[in-house]
N, C-alpha and C. Protein backbone atom coordinates (compact mmCIF):
# COMPACT_ATOMS: atom_id res chain seq x y z
N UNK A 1 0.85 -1.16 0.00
CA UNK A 1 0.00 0.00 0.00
C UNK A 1 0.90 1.23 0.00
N UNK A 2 0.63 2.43 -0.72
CA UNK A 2 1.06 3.67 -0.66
C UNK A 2 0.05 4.57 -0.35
N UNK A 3 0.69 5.56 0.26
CA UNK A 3 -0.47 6.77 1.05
C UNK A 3 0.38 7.65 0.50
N UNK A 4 0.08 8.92 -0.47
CA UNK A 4 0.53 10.03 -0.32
C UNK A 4 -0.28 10.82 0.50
N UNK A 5 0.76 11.55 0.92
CA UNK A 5 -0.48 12.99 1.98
C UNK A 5 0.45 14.01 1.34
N UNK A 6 -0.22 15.07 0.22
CA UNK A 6 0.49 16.08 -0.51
C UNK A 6 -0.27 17.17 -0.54
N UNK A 7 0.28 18.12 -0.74
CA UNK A 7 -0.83 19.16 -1.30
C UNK A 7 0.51 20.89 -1.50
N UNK A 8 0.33 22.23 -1.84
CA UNK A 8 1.13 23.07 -2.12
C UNK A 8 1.34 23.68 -1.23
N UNK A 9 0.12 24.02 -0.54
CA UNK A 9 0.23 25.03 0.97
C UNK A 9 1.09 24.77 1.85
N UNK A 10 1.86 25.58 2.64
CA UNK A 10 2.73 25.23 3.73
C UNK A 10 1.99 25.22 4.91
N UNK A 11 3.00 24.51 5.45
CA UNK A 11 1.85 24.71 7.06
C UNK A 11 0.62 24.28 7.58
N UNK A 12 0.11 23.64 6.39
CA UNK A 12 -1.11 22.91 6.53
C UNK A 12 -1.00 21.79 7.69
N UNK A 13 -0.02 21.30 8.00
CA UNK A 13 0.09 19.97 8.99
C UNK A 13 0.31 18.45 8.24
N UNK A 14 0.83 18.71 6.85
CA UNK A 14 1.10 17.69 5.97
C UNK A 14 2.08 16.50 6.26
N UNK A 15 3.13 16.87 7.16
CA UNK A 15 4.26 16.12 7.68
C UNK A 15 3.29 15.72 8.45
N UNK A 16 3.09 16.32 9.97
CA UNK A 16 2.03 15.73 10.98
C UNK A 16 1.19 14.67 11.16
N UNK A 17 -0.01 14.82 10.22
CA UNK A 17 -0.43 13.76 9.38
C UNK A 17 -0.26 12.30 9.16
N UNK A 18 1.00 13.12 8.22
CA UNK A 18 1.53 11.40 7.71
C UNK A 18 2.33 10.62 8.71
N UNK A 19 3.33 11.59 9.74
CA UNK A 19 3.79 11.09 10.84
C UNK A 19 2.66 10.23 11.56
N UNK A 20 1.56 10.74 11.63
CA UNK A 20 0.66 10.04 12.78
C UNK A 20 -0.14 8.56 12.06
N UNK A 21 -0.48 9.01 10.75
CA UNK A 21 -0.95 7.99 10.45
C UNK A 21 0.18 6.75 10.23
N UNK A 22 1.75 7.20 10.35
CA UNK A 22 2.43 5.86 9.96
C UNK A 22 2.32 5.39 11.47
N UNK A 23 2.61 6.53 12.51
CA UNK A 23 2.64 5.62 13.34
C UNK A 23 0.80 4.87 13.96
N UNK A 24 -0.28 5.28 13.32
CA UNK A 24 -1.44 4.50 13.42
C UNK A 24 -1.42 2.93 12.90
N UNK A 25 -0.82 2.75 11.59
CA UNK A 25 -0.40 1.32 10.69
C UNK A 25 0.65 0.54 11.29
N UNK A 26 1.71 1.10 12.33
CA UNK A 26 2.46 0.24 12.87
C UNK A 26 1.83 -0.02 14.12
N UNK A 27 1.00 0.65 14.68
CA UNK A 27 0.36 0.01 16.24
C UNK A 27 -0.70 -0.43 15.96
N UNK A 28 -1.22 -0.16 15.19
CA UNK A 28 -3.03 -0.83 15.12
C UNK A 28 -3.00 -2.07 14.15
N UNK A 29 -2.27 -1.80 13.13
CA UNK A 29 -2.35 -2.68 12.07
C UNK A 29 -1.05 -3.82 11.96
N UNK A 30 -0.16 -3.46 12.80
CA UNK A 30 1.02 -4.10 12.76
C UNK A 30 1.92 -3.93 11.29
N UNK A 31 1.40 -2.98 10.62
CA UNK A 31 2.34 -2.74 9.24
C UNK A 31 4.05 -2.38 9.98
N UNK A 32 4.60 -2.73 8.19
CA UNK A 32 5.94 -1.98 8.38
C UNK A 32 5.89 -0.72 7.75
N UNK A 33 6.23 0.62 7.80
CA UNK A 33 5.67 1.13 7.37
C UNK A 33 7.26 2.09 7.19
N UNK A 34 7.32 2.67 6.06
CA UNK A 34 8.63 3.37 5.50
C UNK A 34 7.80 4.82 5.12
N UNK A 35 8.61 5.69 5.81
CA UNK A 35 8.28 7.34 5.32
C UNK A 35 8.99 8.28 4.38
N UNK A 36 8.87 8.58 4.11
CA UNK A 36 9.93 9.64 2.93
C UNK A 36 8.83 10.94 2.72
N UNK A 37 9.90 12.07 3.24
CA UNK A 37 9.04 13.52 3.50
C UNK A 37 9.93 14.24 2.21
N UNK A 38 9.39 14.69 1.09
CA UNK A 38 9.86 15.05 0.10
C UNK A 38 9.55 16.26 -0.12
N UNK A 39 9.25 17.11 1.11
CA UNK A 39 8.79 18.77 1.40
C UNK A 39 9.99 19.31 0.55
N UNK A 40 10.10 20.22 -0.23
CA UNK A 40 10.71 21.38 -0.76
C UNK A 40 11.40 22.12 -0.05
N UNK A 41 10.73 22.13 1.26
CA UNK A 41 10.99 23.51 2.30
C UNK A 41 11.99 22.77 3.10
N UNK A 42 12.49 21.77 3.01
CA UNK A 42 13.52 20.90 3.97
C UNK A 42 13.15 21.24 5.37
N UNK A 43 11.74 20.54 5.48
CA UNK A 43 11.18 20.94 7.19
C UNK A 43 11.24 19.42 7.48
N UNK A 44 11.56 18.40 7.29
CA UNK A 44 11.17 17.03 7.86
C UNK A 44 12.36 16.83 9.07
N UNK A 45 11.78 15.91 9.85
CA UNK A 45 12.07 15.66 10.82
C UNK A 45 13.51 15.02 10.98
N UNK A 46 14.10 14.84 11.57
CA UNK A 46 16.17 14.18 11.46
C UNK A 46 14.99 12.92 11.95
N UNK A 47 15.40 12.05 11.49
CA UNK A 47 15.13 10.50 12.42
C UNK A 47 15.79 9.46 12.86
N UNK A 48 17.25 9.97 12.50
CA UNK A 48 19.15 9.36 12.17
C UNK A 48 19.34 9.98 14.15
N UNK A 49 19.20 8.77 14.95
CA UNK A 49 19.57 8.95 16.52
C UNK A 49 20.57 9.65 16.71
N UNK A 50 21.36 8.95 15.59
CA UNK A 50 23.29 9.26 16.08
C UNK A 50 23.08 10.78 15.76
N UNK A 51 22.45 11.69 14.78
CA UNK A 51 23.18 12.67 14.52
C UNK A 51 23.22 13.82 15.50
């Protein structure tokens, strides 16, 4: 399955979103679930522990 959550507006809560719903598919549904935030605005989250 693929989910995009896209749209042009900033700020809308588009990262948010998709953050919550991946983590909804890994606790409810037991998915594996892979994210890739391909914002323009280089707002996504570090998710690399070490850095």
């Amino acid at each position: 399955m693929i989910i995009l959550v896209g749209g042009e507006k900033g700020g809308s809560g588009k990262s948010c979103l998709a953050q919550n719903i991946a983590v909804f598919l890994t606790r409810e549904a037991q998915a594996s679930v892979i994210m890739v935030d391909c914002d323009p605005q280089r707002m996504h989250i570090r998710l690399d522990p070490s850095a």
